[in-house]
Protein backbone atom coordinates (compact mmCIF):
# COMPACT_ATOMS: atom_id res chain seq x y z
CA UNK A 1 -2.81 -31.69 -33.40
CA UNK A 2 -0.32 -29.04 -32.37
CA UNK A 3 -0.16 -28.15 -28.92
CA UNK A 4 -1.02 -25.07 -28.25
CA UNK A 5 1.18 -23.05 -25.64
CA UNK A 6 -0.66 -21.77 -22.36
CA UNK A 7 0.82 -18.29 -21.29
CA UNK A 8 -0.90 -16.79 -17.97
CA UNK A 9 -0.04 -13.42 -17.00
CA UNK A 10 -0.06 -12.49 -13.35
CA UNK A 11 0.07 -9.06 -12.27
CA UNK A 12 3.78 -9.31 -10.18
CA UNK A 13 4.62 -5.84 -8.69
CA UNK A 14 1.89 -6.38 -5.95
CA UNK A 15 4.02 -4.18 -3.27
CA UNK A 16 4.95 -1.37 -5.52
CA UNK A 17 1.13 -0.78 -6.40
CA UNK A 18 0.50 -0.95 -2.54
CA UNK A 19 3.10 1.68 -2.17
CA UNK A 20 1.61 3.78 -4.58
CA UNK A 21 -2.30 3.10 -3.50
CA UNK A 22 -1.29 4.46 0.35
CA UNK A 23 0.73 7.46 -0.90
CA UNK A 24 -1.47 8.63 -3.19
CA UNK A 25 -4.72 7.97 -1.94
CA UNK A 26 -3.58 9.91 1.21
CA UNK A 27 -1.65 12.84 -0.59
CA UNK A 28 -5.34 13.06 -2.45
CA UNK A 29 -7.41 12.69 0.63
CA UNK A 30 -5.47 14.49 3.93
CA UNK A 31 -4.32 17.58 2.02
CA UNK A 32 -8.13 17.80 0.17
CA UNK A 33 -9.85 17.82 3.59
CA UNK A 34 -7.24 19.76 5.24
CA UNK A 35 -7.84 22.47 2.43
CA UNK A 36 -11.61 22.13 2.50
CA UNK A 37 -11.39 22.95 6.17
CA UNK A 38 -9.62 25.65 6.06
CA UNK A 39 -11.56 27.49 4.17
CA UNK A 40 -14.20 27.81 6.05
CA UNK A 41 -12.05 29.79 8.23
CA UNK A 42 -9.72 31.81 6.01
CA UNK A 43 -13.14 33.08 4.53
CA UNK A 44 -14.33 33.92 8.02
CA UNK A 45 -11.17 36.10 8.15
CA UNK A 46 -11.45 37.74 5.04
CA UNK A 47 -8.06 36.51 4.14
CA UNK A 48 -7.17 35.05 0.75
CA UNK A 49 -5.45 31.58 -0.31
CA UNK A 50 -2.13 32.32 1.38
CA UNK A 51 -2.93 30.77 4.15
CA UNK A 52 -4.14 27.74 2.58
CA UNK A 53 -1.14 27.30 0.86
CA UNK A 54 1.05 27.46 3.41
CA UNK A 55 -0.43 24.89 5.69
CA UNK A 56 -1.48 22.63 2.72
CA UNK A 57 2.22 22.59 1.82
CA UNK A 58 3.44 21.93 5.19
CA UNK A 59 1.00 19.44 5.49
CA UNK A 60 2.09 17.69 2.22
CA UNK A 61 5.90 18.13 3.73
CA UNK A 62 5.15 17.05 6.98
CA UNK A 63 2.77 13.99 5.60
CA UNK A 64 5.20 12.69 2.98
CA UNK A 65 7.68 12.41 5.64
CA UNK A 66 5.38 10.44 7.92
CA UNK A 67 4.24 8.12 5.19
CA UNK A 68 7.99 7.72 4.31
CA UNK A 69 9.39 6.86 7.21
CA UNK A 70 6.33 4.45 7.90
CA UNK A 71 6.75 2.43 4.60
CA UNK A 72 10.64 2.06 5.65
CA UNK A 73 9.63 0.53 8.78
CA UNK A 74 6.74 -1.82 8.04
CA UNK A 75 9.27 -3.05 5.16
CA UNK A 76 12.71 -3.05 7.48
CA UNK A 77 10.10 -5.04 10.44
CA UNK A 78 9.53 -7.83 7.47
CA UNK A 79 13.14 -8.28 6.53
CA UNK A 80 13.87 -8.48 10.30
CA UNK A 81 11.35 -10.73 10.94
CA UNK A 82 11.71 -13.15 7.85
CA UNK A 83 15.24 -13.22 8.79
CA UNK A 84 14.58 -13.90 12.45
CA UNK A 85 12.37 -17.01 10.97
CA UNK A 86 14.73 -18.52 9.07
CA UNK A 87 17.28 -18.52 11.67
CA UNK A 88 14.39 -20.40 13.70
CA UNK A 89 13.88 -23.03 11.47
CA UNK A 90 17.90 -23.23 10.30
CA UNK A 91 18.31 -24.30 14.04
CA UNK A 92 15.68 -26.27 14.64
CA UNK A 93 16.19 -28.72 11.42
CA UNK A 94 19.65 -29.35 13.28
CA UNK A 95 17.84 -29.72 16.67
CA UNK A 96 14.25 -31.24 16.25
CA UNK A 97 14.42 -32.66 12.50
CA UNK A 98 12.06 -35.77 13.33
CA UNK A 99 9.65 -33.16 14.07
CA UNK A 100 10.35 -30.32 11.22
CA UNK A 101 10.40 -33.95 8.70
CA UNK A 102 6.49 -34.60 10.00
CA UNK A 103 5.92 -30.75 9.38
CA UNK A 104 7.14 -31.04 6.00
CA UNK A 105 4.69 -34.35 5.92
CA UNK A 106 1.80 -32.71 6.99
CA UNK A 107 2.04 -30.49 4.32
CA UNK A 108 1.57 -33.03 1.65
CA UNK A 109 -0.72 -34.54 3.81
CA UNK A 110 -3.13 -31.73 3.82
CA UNK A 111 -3.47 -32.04 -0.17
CA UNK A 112 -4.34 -35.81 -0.04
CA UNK A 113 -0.90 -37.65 -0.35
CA UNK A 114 -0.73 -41.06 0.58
CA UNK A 115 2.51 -42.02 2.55
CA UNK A 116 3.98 -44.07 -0.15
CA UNK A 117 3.10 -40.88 -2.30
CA UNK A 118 4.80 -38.29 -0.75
CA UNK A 119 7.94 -40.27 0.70
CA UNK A 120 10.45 -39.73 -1.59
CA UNK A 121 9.37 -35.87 -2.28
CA UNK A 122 9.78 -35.33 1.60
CA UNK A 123 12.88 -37.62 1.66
CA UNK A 124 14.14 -34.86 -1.60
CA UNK A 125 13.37 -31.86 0.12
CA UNK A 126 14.83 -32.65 3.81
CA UNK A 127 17.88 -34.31 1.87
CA UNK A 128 19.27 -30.50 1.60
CA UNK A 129 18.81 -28.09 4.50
CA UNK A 130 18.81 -25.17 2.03
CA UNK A 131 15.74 -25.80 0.37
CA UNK A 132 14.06 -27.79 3.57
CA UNK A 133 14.66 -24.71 5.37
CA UNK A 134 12.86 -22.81 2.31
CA UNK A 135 10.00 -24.95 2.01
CA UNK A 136 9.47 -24.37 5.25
CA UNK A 137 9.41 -21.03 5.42
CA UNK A 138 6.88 -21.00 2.03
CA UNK A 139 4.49 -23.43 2.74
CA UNK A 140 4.68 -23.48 6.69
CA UNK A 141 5.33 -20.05 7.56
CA UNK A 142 3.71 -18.41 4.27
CA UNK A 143 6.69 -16.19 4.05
CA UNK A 144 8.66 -14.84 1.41
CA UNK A 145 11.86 -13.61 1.26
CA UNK A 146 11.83 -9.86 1.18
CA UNK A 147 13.89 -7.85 -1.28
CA UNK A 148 16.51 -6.15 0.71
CA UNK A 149 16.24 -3.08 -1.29
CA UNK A 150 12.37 -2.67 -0.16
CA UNK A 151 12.74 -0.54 2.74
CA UNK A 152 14.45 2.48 0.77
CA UNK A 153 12.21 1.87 -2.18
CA UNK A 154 9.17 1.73 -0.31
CA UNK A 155 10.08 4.83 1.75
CA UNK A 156 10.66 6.80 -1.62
CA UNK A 157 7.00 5.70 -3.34
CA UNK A 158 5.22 6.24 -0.68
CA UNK A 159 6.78 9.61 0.01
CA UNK A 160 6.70 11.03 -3.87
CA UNK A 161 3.30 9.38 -4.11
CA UNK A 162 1.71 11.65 -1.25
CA UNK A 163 4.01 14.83 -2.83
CA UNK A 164 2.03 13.90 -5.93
CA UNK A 165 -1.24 13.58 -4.51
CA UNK A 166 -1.27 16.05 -2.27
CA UNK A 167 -0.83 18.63 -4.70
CA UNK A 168 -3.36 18.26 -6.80
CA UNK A 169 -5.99 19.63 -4.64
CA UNK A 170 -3.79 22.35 -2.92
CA UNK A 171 -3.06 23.36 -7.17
CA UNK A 172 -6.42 25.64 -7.39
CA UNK A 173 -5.30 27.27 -3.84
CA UNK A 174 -1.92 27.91 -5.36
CA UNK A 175 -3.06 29.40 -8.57
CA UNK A 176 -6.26 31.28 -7.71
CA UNK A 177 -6.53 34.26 -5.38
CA UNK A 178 -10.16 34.30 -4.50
CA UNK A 179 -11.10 31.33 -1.84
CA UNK A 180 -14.43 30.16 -3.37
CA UNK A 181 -13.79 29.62 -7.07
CA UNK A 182 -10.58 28.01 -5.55
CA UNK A 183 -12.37 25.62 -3.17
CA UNK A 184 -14.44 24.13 -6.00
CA UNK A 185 -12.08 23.83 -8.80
CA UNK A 186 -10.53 21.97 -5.73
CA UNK A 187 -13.65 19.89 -5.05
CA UNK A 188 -14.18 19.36 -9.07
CA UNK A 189 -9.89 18.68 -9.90
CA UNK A 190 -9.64 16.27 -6.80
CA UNK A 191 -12.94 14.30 -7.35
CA UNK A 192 -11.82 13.63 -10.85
CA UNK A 193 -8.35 12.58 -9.77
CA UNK A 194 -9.20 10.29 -6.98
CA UNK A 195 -11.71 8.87 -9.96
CA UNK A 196 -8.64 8.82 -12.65
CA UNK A 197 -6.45 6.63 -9.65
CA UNK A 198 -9.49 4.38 -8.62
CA UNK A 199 -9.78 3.29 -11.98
CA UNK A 200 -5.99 2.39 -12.27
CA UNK A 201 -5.99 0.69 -9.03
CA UNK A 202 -8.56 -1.13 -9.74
CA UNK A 203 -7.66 -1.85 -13.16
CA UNK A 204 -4.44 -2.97 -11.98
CA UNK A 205 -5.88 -5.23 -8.82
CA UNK A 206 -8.75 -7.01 -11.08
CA UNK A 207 -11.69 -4.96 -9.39
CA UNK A 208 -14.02 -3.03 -11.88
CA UNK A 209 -12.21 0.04 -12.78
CA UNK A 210 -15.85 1.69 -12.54
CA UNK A 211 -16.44 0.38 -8.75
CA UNK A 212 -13.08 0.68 -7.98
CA UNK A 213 -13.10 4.72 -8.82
CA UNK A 214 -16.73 5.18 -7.38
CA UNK A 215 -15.32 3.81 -4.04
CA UNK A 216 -12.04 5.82 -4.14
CA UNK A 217 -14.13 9.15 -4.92
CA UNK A 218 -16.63 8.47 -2.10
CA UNK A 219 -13.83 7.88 0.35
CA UNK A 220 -12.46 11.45 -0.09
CA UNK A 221 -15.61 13.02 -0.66
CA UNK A 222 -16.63 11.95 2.93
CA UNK A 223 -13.06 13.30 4.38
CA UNK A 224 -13.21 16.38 2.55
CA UNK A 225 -16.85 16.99 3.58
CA UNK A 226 -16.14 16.24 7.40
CA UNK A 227 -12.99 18.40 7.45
CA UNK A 228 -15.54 21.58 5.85
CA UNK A 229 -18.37 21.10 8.19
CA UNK A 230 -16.32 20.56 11.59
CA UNK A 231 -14.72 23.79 10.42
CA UNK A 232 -17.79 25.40 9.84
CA UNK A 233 -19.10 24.22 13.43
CA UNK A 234 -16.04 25.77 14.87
CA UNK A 235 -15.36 29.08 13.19
C-alpha cells in the first residue's frame, strides 16, 4: 500500500500579521473616533470639513509615528533581551554545568523519560555547547531567536499600516464639503472596512472570519460612538 505523504501547513508569518493587526486596527479606530468627535463641534461652528481634515491628518502623522517608533522598541527590547539570555546561559554551562545538565534532564523528564531513556539524548545535546546553549534557550527559556532585521521592519508595518487605516475614515472628510453626509459615509466606509480586516485577521489566525469581523466592527463602533457623544456633552 503506498504511503501516502502527510503535508501540514502552518500559518508562519505570525509577527508580520501582528504588525499589521495593531497598525491597522488603530489607523481604523483612533482617526474614526477622532473624526466622529469632531464633528460634533465643527457643526456647532458652522464650519465645514477643513477642520476635520487637518487634525485627522495630523493625527494619522502624529499616530503612525507613535506606533512606529513603539513597534521598533518592543522588537529592539527582544533582541536585547534574547541576547542578554544567551550570554546567561553561554556562561553558566562553563560555570554551573552539573546544574544546566539536570535542567536539560528535567526537560525530558517532564514528558515521561526514564533515565536510561533520555541519557544518551542529554549526553548528545550537552556534548556541544552550541546547541546545549540553544536547547536551552527553546525549551527552558521559551525563546526564540529574533530576526535582527525585525525592529526596522516592524517599525515600517506598523507605521504604513496606521497611514492606511487611518485614512479610510478621514477619505469622506477629505472628499465631501458638507459635515453630515461626510460623517456617515464615514460611519458606513469605516464599519465596512474594519469588517473587510476582521475577516482577514481572522481568516488568517484560525478564528471565524464572521466572529472575527463582528468583534473588530464592534470595537470601533464603541470608540467612534464615545468620541461623538463626549463631544456632544462638551460642545
Amino acid at each position: 500500500m503506498p504511503a501516502i505523504e502527510h503535508v501540514e501547513k502552518h500559518f508562519t508569518a505570525t509577527a508580520a500579521v501582528r504588525d499589521v493587526v495593531i497598525g491597522m486596527s488603530d489607523g481604523l479606530t483612533v482617526p474614526f473616533a477622532l473624526a466622529a468627535g469632531l464633528t460634533t463641534a465643527a457643526t456647532a461652528l458652522s464650519r465645514g470639513t477643513g477642520i476635520i481634515v487637518t487634525a485627522g491628518l495630523a493625527e494619522i502623522a502624529a499616530g503612525s509615528i507613535a506606533m512606529g517608533l513603539g513597534g521598533y522598541l518592543a522588537a529592539k527590547t527582544d533582541s536585547e533581551h534574547y541576547a542578554s539570555e544567551l550570554k546567561r546561559e553561554y556562561r553558566e554551562t562553563v560555570e554551573l554545568p552539573e546544574i544546566e545538565i539536570e535542567e536539560v534532564a528535567k526537560v525530558f523528564r517532564d514528558y515521561g523519560l526514564t533515565v536510561e531513556q533520555m541519557k544518551p539524548v542529554v549526553d548528545a545535546i550537552t556534548g556541544n555547547q552550541k546547541r546545549w546553549v540553544d536547547f536551552m534557550m527553546r525549551f527552558e527559556l521559551g525563546l526564540e531567536e529574533p530576526d535582527p532585521a525585525r525592529a526596522g521592519r516592524s517599525a515600517i508595518t506598523i507605521a504604513v499600516s496606521y497611514i492606511i487605516g487611518g485614512l479610510i475614515p478621514l477619505a469622506p472628510y477629505i472628499l465631501m464639503s458638507r459635515v453630515s453626509p461626510a460623517l456617515w459615509t464615514s460611519v458606513g466606509v469605516t464599519l465596512l472596512a474594519l469588517f473587510v480586516f476582521g475577516s482577514i485577521k481572522g481568516h488568517y489566525t484560525g478564528v471565524s472570519s464572521l466572529r472575527a469581523g463582528l468583534q473588530t466592527v464592534l470595537v470601533g463602533g464603541l470608540a467612534a460612538a464615545a468620541a461623538f457623544f463626549i463631544a456632544r456633552l462638551v460642545v
